[in-house]
Protein backbone atom coordinates (compact mmCIF):
# COMPACT_ATOMS: atom_id res chain seq x y z
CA UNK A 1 -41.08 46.82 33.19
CA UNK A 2 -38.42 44.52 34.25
CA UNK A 3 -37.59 45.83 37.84
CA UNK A 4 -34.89 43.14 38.51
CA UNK A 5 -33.12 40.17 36.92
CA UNK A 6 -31.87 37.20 38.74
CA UNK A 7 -30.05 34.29 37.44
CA UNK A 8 -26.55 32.92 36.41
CA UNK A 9 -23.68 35.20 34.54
CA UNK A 10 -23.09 33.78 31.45
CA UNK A 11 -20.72 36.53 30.56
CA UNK A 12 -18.63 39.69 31.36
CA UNK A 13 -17.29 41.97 28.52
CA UNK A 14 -16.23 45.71 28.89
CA UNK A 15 -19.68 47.70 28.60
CA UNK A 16 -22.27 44.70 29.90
CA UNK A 17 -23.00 41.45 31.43
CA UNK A 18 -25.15 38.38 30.25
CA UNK A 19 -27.36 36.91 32.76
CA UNK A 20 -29.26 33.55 31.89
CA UNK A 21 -32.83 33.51 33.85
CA UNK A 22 -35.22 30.71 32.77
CA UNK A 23 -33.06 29.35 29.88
CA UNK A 24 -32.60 32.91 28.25
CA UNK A 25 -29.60 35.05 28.36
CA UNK A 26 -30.65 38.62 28.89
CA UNK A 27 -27.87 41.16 28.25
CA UNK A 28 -27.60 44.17 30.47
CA UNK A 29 -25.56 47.09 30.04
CA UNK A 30 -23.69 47.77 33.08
CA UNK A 31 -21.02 50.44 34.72
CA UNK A 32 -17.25 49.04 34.79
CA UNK A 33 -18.34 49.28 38.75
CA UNK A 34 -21.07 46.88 38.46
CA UNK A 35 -19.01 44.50 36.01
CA UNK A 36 -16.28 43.99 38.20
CA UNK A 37 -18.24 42.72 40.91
CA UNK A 38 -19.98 39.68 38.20
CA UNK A 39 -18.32 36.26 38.19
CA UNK A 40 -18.71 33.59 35.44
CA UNK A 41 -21.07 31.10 36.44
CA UNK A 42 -22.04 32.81 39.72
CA UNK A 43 -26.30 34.01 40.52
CA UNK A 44 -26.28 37.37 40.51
CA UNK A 45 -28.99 39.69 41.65
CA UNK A 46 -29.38 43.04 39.68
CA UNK A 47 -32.22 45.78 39.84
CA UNK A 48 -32.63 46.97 36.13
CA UNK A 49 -34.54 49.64 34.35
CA UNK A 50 -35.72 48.95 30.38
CA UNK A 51 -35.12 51.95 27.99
CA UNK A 52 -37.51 51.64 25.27
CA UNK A 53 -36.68 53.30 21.86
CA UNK A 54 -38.82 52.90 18.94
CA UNK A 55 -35.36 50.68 17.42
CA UNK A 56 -34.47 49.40 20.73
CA UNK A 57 -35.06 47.77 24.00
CA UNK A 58 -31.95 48.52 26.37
CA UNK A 59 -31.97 46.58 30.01
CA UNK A 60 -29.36 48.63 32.48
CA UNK A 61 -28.19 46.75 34.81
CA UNK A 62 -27.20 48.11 38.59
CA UNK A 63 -24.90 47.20 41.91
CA UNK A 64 -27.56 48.30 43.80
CA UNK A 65 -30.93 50.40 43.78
CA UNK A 66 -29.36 53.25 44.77
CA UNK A 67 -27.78 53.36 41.96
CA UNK A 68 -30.49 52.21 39.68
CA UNK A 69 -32.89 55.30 41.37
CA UNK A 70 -29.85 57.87 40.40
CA UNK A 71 -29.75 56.31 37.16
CA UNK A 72 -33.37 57.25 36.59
CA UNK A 73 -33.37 60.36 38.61
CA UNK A 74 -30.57 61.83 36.14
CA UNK A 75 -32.78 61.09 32.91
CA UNK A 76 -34.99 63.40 33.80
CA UNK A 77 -32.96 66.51 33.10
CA UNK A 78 -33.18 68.04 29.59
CA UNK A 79 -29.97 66.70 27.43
CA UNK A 80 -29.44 63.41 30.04
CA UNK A 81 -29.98 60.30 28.56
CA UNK A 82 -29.48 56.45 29.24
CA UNK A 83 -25.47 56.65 28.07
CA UNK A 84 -24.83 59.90 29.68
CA UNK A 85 -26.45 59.17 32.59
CA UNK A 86 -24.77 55.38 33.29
CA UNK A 87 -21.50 57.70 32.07
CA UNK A 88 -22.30 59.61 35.15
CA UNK A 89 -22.52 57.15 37.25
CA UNK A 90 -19.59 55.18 35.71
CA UNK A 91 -16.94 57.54 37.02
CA UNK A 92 -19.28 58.92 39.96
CA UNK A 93 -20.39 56.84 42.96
CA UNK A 94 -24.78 58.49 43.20
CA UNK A 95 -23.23 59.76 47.25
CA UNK A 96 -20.70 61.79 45.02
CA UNK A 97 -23.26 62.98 42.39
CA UNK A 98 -25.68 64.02 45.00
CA UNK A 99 -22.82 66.26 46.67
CA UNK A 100 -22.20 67.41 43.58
CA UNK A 101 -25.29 68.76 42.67
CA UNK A 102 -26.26 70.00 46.15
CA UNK A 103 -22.96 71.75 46.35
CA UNK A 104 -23.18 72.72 42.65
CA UNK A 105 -20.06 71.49 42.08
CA UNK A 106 -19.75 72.28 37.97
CA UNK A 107 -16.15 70.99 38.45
CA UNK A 108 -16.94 67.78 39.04
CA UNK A 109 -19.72 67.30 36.88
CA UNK A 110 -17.81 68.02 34.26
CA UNK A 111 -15.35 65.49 34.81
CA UNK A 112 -17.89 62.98 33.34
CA UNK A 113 -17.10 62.79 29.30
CA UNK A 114 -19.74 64.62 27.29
CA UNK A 115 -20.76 66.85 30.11
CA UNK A 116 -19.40 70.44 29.49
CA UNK A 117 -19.96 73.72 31.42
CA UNK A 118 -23.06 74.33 30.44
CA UNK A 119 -24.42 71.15 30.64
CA UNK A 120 -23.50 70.59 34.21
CA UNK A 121 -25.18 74.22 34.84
CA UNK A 122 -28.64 72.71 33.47
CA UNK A 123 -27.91 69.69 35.05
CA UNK A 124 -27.81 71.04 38.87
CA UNK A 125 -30.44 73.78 38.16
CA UNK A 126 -33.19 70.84 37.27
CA UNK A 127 -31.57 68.19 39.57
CA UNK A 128 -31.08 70.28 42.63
CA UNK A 129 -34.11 69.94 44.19
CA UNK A 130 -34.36 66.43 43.40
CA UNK A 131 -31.27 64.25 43.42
């Protein structure tokens, strides 16, 4: 597991950020939160969390790990994976998805593309207790 990745951004495009460590430039999949705060040519310092597939290895990259715990937290409810999930916390901050959930705030959840009524419901039933 590859808990954090340090080193110089290489580059910035819409959905993720290159970041050179040791001569290699590892790509990492970012929110447009996270990208905005990268600068060509700058170190950067960002937790990560590796999604293995049996086709792919994905590195997520995070502002903080606040947002890298949410990230993982939100993966473990049935129908929430690595997109929907950094979708989630693309257009919500993890303060705002926590209210959300505690306050069970379907509304809101919904607000996140791919994320209907139901899928909110299941969402705050298994997260409640834990996000």
């Amino acid at each position: 597991m590859i808990a954090f990745v340090r080193g110089t951004v290489a580059d910035v495009t819409l959905g993720s950020a290159v970041v050179e460590v040791g001569g290699v430039g590892l790509e990492l999949v970012c929110t447009p939160n996270t990208l905005a705060t990268l600068r060509l040519g700058t170190t950067a310092t960002l937790p990560t969390s590796m999604v293995v597939r049996e086709e792919s290895l994905t590195l997520f990259g995070f502002l903080d790990e606040d947002e890298k715990t949410c990230f993982e937290l939100l993966q473990t409810a049935s129908g929430v994976g690595p997109k929907l999930a950094q979708a989630m916390l693309a257009v919500h901050s993890p303060d705002e998805l926590r209210r959300a959930v505690a306050a069970e705030d379907v509304k809101t959840l919904t607000t996140v593309p791919g994320i209907g009524q139901k899928g909110a419901q299941r969402i705050i039933l298994e997260l409640k207790d834990r996000l």
